[in-house]
C-alpha atoms as a PDB file:
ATOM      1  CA  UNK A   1      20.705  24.186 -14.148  1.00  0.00           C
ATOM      2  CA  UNK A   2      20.012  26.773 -11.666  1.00  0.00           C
ATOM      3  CA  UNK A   3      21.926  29.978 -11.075  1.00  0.00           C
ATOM      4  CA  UNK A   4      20.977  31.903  -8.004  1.00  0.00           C
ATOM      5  CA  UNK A   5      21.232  35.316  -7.494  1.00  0.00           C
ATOM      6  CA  UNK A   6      21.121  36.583  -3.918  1.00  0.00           C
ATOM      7  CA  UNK A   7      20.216  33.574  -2.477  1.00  0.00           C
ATOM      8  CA  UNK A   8      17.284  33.031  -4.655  1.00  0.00           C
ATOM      9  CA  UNK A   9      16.865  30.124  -7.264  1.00  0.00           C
ATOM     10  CA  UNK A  10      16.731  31.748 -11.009  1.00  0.00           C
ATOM     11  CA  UNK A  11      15.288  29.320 -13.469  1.00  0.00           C
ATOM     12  CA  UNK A  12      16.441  29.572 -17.255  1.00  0.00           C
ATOM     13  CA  UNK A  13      14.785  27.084 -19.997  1.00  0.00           C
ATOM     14  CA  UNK A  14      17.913  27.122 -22.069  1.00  0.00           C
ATOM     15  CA  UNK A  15      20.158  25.805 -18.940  1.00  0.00           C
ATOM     16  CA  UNK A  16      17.418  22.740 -17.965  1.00  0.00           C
ATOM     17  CA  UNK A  17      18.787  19.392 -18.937  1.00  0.00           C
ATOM     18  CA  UNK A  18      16.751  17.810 -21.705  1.00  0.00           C
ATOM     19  CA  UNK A  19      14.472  15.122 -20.869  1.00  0.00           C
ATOM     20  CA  UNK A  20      15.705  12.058 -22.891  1.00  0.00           C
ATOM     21  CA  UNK A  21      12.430   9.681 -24.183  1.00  0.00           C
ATOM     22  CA  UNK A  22      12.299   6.241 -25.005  1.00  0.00           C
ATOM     23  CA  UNK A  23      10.020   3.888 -26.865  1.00  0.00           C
ATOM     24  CA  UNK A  24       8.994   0.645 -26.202  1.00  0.00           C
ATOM     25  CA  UNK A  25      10.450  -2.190 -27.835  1.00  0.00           C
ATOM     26  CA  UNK A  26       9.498  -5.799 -27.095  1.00  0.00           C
ATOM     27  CA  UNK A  27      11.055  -8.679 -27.988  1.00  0.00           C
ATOM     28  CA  UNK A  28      10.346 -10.280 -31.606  1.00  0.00           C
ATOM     29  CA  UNK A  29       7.792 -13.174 -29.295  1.00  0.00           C
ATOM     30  CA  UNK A  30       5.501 -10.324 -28.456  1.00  0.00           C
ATOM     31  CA  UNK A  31       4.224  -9.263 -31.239  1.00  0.00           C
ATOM     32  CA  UNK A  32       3.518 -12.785 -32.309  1.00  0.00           C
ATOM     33  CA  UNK A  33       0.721 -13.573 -29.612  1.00  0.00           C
ATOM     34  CA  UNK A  34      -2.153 -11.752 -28.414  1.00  0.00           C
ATOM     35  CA  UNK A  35      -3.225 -13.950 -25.283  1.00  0.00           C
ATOM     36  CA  UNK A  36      -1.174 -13.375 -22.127  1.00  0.00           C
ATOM     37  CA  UNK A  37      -1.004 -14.602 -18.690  1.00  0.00           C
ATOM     38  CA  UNK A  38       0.168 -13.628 -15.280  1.00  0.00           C
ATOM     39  CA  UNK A  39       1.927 -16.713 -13.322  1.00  0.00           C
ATOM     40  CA  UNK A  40       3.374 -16.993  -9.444  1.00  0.00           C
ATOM     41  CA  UNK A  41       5.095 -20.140  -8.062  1.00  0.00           C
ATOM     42  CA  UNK A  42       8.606 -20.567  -5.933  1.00  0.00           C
ATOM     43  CA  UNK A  43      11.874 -20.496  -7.387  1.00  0.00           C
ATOM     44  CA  UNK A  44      14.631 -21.349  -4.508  1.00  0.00           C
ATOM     45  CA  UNK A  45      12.762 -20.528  -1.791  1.00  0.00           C
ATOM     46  CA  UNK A  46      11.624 -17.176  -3.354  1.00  0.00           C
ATOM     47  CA  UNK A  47       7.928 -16.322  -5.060  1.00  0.00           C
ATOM     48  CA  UNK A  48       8.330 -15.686  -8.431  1.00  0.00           C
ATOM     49  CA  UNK A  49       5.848 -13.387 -10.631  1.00  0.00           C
ATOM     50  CA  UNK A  50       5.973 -14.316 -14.667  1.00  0.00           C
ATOM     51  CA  UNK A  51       4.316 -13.497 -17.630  1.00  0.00           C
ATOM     52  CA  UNK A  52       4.096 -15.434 -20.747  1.00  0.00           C
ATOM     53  CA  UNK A  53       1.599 -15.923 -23.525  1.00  0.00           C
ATOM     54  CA  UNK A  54      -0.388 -18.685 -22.975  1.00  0.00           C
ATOM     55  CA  UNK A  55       0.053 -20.372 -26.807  1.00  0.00           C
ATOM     56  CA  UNK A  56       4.052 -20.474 -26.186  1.00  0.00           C
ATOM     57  CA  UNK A  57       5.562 -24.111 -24.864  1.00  0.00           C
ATOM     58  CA  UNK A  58       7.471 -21.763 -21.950  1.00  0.00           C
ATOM     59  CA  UNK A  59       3.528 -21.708 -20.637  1.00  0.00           C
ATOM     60  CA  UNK A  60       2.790 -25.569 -20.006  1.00  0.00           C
ATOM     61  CA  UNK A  61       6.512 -25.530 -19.000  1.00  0.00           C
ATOM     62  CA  UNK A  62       6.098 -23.217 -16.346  1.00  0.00           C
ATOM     63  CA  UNK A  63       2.942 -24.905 -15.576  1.00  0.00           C
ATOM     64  CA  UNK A  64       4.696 -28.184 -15.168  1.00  0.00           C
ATOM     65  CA  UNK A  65       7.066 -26.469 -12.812  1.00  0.00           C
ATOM     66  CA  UNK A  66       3.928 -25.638 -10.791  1.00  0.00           C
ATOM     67  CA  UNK A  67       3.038 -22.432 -10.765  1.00  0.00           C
ATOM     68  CA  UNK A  68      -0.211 -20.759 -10.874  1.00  0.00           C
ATOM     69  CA  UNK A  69      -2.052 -18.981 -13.340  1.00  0.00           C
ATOM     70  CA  UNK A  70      -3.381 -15.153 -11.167  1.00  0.00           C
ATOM     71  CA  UNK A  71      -4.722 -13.814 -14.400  1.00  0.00           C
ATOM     72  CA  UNK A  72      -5.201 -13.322 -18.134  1.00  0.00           C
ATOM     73  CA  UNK A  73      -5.439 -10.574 -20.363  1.00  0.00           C
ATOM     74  CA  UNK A  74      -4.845  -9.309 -24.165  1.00  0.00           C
ATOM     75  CA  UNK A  75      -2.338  -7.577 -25.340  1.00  0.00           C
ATOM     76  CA  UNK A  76      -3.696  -4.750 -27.028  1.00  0.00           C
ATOM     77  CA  UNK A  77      -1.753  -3.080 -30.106  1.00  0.00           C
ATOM     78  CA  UNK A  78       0.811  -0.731 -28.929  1.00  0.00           C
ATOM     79  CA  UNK A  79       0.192   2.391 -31.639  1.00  0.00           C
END
């Protein structure tokens, strides 16, 4: 928070709103696999950017559905 004096902006440490942090957290499944890929293909009429790993069935489902694979990668270990 800011008090001004005059006109002018005073800035006090103790009045600054603290900056809240959060951690990353994935879901149970990402941990599991290392290999991941990028996917696009149309959902409704609308392009549709996914990401699975490439050993889980949702990967040769969305596959099936059509879409295409843009990239791979590996996850690396989140320390």
């Amino acid at each position: 928070m800011q008090f001004r004096k005059n006109g002018i902006p005073i800035d006090v440490p103790d009045q600054r709103p603290k900056v809240v942090t959060k951690t990353f957290k994935g879901h149970e499944d990402f941990y599991k696999y290392k290999k991941y890929a990028t996917l696009t293909g149309f959902e409704d009429g609308c392009k549709v950017i996914a990401t699975a790993p490439i050993e889980h069935p949702e990967f040769k489902m969305l596959l099936d559905r059509g879409y295409r694979v843009i990239e791979t990668w590996k996850r690396r270990d989140i320390a």
